[in-house]
Protein backbone atom coordinates (compact mmCIF):
# COMPACT_ATOMS: atom_id res chain seq x y z
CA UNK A 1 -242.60 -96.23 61.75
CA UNK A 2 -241.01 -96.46 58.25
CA UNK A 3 -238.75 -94.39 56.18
CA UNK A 4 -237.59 -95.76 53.11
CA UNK A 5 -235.28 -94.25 50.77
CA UNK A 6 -234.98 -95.30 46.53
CA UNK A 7 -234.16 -93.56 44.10
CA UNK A 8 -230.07 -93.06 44.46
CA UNK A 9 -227.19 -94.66 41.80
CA UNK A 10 -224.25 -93.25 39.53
CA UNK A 11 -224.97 -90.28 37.67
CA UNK A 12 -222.72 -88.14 35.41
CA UNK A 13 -221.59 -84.69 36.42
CA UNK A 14 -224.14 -82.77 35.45
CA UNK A 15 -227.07 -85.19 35.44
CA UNK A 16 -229.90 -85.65 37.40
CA UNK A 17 -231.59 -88.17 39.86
CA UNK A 18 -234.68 -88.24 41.98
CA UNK A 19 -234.89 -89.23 44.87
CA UNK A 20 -237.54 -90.82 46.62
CA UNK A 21 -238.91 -91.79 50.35
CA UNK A 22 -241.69 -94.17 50.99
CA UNK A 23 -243.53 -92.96 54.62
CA UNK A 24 -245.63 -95.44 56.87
CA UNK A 25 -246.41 -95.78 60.72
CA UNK A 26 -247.16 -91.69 61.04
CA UNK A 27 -249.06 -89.10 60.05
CA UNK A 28 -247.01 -87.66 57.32
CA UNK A 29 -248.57 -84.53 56.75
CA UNK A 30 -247.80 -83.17 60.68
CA UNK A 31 -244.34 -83.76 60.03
CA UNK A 32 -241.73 -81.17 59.10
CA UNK A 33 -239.78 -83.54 56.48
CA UNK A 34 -236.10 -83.29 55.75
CA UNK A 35 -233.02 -84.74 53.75
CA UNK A 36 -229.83 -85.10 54.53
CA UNK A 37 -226.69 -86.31 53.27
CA UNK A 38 -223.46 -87.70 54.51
CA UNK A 39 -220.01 -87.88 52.34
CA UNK A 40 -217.05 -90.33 53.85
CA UNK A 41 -215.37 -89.14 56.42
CA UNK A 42 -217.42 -86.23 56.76
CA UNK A 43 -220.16 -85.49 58.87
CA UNK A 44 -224.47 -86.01 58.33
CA UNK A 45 -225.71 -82.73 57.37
CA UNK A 46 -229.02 -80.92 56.53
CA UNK A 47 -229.53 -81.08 52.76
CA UNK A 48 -233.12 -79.33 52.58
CA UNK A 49 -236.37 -79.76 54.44
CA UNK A 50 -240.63 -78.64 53.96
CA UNK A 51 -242.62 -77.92 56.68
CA UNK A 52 -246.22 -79.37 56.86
CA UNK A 53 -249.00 -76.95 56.28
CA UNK A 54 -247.90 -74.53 53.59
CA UNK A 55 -244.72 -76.77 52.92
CA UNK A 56 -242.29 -73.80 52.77
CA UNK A 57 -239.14 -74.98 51.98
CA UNK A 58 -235.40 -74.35 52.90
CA UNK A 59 -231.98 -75.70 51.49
CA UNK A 60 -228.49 -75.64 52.21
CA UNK A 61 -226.59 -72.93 50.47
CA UNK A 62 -224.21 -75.59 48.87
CA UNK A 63 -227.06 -77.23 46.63
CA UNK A 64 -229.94 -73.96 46.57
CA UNK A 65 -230.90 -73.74 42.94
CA UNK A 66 -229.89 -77.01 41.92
CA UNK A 67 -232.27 -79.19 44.20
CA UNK A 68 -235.78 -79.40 45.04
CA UNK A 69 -237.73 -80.68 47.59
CA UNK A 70 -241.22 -81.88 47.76
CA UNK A 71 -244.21 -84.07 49.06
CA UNK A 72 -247.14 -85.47 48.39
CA UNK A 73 -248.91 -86.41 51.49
CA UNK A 74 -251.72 -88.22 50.34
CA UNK A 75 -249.05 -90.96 48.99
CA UNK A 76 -247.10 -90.20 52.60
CA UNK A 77 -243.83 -90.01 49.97
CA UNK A 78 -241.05 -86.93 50.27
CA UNK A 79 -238.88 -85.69 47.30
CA UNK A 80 -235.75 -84.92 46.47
CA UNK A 81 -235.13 -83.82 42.71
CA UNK A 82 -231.19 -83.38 41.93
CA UNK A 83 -229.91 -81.39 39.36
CA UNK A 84 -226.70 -80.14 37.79
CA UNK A 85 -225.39 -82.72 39.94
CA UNK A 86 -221.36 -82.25 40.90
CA UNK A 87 -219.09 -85.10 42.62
CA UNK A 88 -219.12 -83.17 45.95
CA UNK A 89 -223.00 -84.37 45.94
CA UNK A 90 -221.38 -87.82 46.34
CA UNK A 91 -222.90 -89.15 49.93
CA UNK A 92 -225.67 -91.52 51.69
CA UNK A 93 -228.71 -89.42 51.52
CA UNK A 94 -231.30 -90.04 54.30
CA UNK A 95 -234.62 -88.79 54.92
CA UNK A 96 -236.20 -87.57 58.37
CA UNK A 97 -239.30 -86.63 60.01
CA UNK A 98 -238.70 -83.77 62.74
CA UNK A 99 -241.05 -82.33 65.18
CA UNK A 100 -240.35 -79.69 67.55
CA UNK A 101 -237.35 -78.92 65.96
CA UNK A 102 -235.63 -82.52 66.40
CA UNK A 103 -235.69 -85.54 64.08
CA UNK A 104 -237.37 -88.41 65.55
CA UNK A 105 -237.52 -90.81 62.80
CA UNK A 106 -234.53 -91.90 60.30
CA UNK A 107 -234.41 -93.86 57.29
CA UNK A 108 -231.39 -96.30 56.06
CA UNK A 109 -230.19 -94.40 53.50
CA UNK A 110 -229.54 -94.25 49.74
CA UNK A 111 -225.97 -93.92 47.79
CA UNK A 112 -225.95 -91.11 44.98
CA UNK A 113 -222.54 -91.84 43.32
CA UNK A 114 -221.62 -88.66 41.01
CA UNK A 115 -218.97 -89.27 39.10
CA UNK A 116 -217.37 -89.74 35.21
């Protein structure tokens, strides 16, 4: 099972990034998929995740509006597109495949740096 995360870096206040995460070893589309994010000191929680089947969605109140999640299971790849992004988005960023309501599958992580 693999879970890799790309797609993080430095971005401006207000700018955008996309972030991606490469699936293998599992059948992607029977996962509920999720991202999180952990800031230092602070810690790991649930940014947004999309269920399998009709891949409805939910997000943390904190970034609702300004992010977006998504999938595309026949490339076994989740999404994360970040917008209006603020320097309390600052953190690792990992993605996770949960069934039965627990993650059982973490990736390593990718740094999203917002800052002037």
């Amino acid at each position: 099972v693999q879970l890799v995360e790309s797609g993080g870096g430095l971005v401006q206040p207000g700018g955008s990034l996309r972030l991606s995460c490469a699936c293998s070893g599992f059948t992607f589309s029977s996962y509920y998929m999720r991202w999180y994010r952990q800031a230092p000191g602070k810690e790991r929680e649930l940014v947004a995740q999309i269920e399998d089947g009709d891949g409805s969605t939910w997000y943390a109140e904190s970034v609702k509006g300004r992010f977006t999640i998504s999938r595309d299971n026949a490339k076994s790849t989740l999404y994360l597109q970040m917008d209006s992004l603020k320097p309390e988005d600052t953190a690792v960023y990992y993605c996770a495949k949960s069934r039965f309501g627990s993650v059982d599958g973490w990736g390593k992580g990718t740094q999203v740096t917002v800052s002037s």
